[in-house]
Protein backbone atom coordinates (compact mmCIF):
# COMPACT_ATOMS: atom_id res chain seq x y z
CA UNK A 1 99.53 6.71 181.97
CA UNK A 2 98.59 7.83 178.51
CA UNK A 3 97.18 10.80 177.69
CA UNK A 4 94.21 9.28 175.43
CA UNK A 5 93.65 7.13 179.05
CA UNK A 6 93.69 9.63 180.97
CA UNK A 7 91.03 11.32 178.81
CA UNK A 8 88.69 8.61 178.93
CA UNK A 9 89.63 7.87 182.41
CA UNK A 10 88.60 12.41 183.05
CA UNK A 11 85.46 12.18 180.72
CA UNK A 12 84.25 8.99 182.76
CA UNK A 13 84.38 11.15 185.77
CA UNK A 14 83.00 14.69 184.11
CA UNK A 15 79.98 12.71 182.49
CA UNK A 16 78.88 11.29 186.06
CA UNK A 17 79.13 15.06 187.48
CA UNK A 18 77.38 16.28 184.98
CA UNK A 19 75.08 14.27 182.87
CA UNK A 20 73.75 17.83 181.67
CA UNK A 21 75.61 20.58 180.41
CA UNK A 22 73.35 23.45 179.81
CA UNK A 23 75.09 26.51 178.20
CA UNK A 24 75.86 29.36 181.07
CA UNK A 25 75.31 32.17 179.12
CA UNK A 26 71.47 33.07 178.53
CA UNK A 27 70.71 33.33 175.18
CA UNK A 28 67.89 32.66 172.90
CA UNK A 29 69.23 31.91 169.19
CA UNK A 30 73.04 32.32 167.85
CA UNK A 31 73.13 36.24 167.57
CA UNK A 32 72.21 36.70 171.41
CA UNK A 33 74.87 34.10 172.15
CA UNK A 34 77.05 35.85 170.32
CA UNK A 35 76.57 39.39 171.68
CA UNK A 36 76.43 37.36 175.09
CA UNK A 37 80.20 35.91 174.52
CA UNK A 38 81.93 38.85 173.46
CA UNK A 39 80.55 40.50 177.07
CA UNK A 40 82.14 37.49 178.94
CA UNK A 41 85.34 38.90 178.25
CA UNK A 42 86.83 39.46 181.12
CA UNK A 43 83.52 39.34 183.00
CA UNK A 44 81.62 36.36 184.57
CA UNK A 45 79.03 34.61 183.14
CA UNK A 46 76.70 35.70 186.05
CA UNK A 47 77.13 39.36 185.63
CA UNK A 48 76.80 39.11 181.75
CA UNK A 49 73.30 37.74 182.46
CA UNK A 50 72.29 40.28 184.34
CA UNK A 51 73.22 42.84 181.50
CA UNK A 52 71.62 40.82 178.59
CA UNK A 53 68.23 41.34 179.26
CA UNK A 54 68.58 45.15 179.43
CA UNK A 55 69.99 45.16 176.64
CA UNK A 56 67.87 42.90 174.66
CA UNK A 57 65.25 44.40 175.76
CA UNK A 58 66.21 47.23 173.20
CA UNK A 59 67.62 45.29 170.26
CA UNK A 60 67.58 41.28 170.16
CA UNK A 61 68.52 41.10 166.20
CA UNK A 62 71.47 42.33 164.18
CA UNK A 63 68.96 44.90 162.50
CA UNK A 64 67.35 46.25 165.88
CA UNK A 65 70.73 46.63 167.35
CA UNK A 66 72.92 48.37 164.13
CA UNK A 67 70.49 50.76 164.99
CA UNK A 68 71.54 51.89 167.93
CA UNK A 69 73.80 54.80 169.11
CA UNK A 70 77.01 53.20 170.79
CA UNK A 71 76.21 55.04 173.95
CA UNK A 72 72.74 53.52 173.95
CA UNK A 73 74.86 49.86 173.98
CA UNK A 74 77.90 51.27 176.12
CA UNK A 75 75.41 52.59 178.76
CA UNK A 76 73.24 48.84 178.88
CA UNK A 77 76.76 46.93 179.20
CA UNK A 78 78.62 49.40 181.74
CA UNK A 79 79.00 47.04 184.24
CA UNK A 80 80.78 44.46 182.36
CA UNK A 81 83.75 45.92 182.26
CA UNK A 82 85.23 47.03 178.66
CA UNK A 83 82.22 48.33 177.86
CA UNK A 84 83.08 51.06 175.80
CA UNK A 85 85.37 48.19 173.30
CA UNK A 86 82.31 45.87 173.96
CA UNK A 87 79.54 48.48 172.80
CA UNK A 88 81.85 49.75 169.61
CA UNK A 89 82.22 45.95 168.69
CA UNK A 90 78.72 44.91 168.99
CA UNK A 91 77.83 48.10 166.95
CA UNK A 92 79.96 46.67 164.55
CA UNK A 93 79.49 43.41 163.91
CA UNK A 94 75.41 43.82 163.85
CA UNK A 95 75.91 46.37 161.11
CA UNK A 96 78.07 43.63 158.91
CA UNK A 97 76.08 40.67 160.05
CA UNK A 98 72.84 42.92 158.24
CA UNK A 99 75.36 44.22 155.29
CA UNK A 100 77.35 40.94 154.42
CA UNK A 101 75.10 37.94 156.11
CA UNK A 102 71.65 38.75 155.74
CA UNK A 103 71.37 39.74 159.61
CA UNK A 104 72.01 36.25 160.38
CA UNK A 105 75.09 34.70 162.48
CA UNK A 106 77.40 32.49 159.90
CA UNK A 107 77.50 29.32 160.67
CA UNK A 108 81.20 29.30 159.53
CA UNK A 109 84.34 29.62 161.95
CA UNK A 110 86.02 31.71 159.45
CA UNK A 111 83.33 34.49 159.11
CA UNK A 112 82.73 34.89 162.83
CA UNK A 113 86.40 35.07 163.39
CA UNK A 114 86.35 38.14 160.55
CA UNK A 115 83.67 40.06 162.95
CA UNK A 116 84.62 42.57 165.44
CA UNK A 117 85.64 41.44 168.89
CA UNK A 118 85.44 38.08 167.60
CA UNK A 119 88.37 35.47 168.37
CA UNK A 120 88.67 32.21 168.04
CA UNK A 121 87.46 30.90 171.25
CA UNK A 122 84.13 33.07 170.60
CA UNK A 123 83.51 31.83 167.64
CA UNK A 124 84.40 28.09 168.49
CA UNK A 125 81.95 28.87 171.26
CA UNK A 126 79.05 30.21 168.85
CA UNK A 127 80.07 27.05 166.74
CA UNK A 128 79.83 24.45 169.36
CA UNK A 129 76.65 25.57 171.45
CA UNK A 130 74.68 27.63 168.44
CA UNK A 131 75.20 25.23 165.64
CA UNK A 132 76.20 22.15 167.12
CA UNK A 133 79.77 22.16 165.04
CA UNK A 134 82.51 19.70 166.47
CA UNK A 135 84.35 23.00 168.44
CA UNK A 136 86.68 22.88 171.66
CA UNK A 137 86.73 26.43 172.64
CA UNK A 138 89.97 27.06 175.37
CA UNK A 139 90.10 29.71 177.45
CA UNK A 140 92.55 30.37 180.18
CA UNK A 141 90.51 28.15 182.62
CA UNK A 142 90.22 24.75 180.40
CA UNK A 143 94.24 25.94 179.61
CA UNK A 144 94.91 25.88 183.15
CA UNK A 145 93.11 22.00 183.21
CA UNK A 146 94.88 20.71 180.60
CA UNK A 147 98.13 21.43 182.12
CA UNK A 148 97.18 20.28 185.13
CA UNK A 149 95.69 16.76 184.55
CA UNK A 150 98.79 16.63 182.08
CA UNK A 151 96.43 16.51 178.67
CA UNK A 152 98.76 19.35 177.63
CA UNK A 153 102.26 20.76 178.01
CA UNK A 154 100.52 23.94 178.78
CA UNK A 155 102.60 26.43 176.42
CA UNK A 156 99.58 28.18 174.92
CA UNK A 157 95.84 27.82 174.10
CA UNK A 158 96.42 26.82 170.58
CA UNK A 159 98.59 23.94 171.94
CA UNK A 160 95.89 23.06 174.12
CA UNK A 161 93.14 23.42 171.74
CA UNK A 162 95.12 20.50 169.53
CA UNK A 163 95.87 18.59 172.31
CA UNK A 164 92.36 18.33 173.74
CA UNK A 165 91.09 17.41 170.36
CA UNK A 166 93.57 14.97 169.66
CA UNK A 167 92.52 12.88 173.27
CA UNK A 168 88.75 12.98 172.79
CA UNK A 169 86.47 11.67 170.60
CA UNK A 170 85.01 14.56 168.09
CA UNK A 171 81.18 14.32 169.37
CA UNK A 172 81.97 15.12 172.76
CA UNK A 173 84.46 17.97 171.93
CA UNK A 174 81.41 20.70 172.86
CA UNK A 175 80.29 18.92 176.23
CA UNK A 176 83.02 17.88 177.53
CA UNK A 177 84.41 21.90 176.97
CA UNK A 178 81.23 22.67 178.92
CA UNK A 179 81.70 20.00 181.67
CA UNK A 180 85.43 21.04 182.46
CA UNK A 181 84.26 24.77 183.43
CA UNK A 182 81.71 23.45 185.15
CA UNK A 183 84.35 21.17 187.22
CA UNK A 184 87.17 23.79 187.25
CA UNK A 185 84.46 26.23 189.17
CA UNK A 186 83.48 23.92 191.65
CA UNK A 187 86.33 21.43 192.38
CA UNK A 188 89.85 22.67 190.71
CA UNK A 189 90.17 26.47 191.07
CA UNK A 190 93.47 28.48 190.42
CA UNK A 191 94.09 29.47 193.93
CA UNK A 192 94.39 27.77 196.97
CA UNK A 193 93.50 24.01 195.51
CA UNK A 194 95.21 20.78 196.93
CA UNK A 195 95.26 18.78 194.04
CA UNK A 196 96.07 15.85 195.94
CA UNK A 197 92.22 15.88 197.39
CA UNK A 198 91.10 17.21 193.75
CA UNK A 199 88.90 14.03 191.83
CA UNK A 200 90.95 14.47 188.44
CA UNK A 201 94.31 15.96 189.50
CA UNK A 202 94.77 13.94 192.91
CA UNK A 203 95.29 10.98 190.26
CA UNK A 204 96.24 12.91 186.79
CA UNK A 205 98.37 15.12 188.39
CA UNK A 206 101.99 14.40 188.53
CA UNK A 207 103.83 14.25 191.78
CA UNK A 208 105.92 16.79 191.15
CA UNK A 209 102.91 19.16 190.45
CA UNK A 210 100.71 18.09 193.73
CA UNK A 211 103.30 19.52 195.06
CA UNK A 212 104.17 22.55 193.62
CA UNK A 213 100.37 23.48 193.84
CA UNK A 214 98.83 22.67 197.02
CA UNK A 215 99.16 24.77 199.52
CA UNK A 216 101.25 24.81 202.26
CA UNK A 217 100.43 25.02 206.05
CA UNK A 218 101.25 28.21 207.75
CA UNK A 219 103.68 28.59 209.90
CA UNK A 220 103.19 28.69 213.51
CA UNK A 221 103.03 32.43 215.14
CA UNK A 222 105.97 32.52 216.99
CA UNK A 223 105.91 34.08 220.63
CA UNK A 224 108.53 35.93 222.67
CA UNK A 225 111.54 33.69 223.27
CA UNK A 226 111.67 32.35 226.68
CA UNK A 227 113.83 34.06 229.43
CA UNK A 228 117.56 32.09 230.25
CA UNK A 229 118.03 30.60 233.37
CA UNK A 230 119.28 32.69 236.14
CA UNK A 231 122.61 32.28 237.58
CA UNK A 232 122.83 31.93 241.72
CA UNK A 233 122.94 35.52 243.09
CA UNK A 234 122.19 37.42 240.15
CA UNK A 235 118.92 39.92 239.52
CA UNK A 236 117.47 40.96 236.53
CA UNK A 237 117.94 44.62 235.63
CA UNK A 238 115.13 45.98 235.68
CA UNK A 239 113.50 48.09 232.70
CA UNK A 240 114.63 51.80 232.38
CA UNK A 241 112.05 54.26 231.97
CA UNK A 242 112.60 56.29 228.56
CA UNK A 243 114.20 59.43 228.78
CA UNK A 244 112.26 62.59 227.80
């Protein structure tokens, strides 16, 4: 099979699973999203949005928060992990958002990608669900996909990025980006996943991979091995106490 039928074959399936695709990071306009991305970095989505409000409770706009000390930030976004990174970044990208932008978010991949702490899968992010651009952001999980369902040989994110765009249709780049985190959480994780039950790889999959991934009964605890058979007129020794 194709990989431009497999695609339409996978976004068939991902658009009955999920006819909505709401964006999990909570955010009110393009600068909170993008303060909200750069804390996902390694850090779920659910823990970022329990930081957010704290912190936008203090600053919400690239003004309010080029204000602030960088322990003020650091100490709001502790528990997401990098924080001190995080905190100097967001400092730093509010203060040229106000300086070069007019304390407004570019709509413009180039000029996000310029910002602190800003790479491309942040910015394609920012792009796809702030402005509505034609984006496919790939991060290790939609990587992991690709290879998987065999939309991509797998050799890096920028590979995959290409690939993905090249096997579905422009308008649904941002959705369908959504929809395959949403299906990689609930029915393909890394770990522990038998892709031959999975409803994308058990058919997109190749053989060779089903196999290599699904895991593999356990063994069978083995017990003590069972005594010989006794020969006529013999007794068993029996145990020696230790010697002290």
């Amino acid at each position: 099979m194709k990989r431009a039928e497999k695609a339409r074959r996978i976004q068939a399936i991902l658009d009955r699973l999920y006819p909505e695709t709401p964006v999990p990071l909570d955010h009110d306009d393009p600068f909170t999203l993008l303060v909200a991305v750069v804390l996902s970095a390694q850090c779920t989505d659910e823990r970022v949005n329990l930081v957010t409000p704290g912190l936008f409770a203090r600053a919400r706009t690239p003004e309010a928060m080029a204000k602030l000390p960088v322990a003020t930030i650091r100490s709001k976004i502790k528990s997401c992990g990098l924080a001190p990174a995080k905190a100097k970044n967001i400092a730093r990208l509010s203060k040229i958002l106000v300086a070069e932008h007019g304390g407004r978010v570019p709509a413009d991949l180039e000029a996000l990608e310029a910002l602190p702490g800003v790479g491309h899968k942040t910015a394609s992010v920012v792009m796809a669900q702030a402005f509505g651009q034609p984006a496919f952001p790939v991060d290790t999980h939609i990587h992991r996909l690709a290879a998987r369902w065999g939309l991509s040989n797998g050799r890096n994110v920028v590979q995959t990025e290409r690939d993905l765009k090249a096997v579905f249709p422009e308008a649904s780049w941002g959705r369908v980006h959504l929809q395959m985190i949403f299906f990689g959480r609930q029915h393909c994780p890394a770990r522990g996943h038998d892709l031959g039950r999975c409803p994308v790889c058990g058919w997109a999959a190749t053989r060779k991979r089903i196999a290599e991934e699904s895991p593999r009964p356990k063994p069978a605890a083995k017990g003590p091995a069972p005594a010989g058979p006794r020969r006529p007129g013999t007794r068993r020794a029996a145990a020696r106490p230790p010697r002290g």
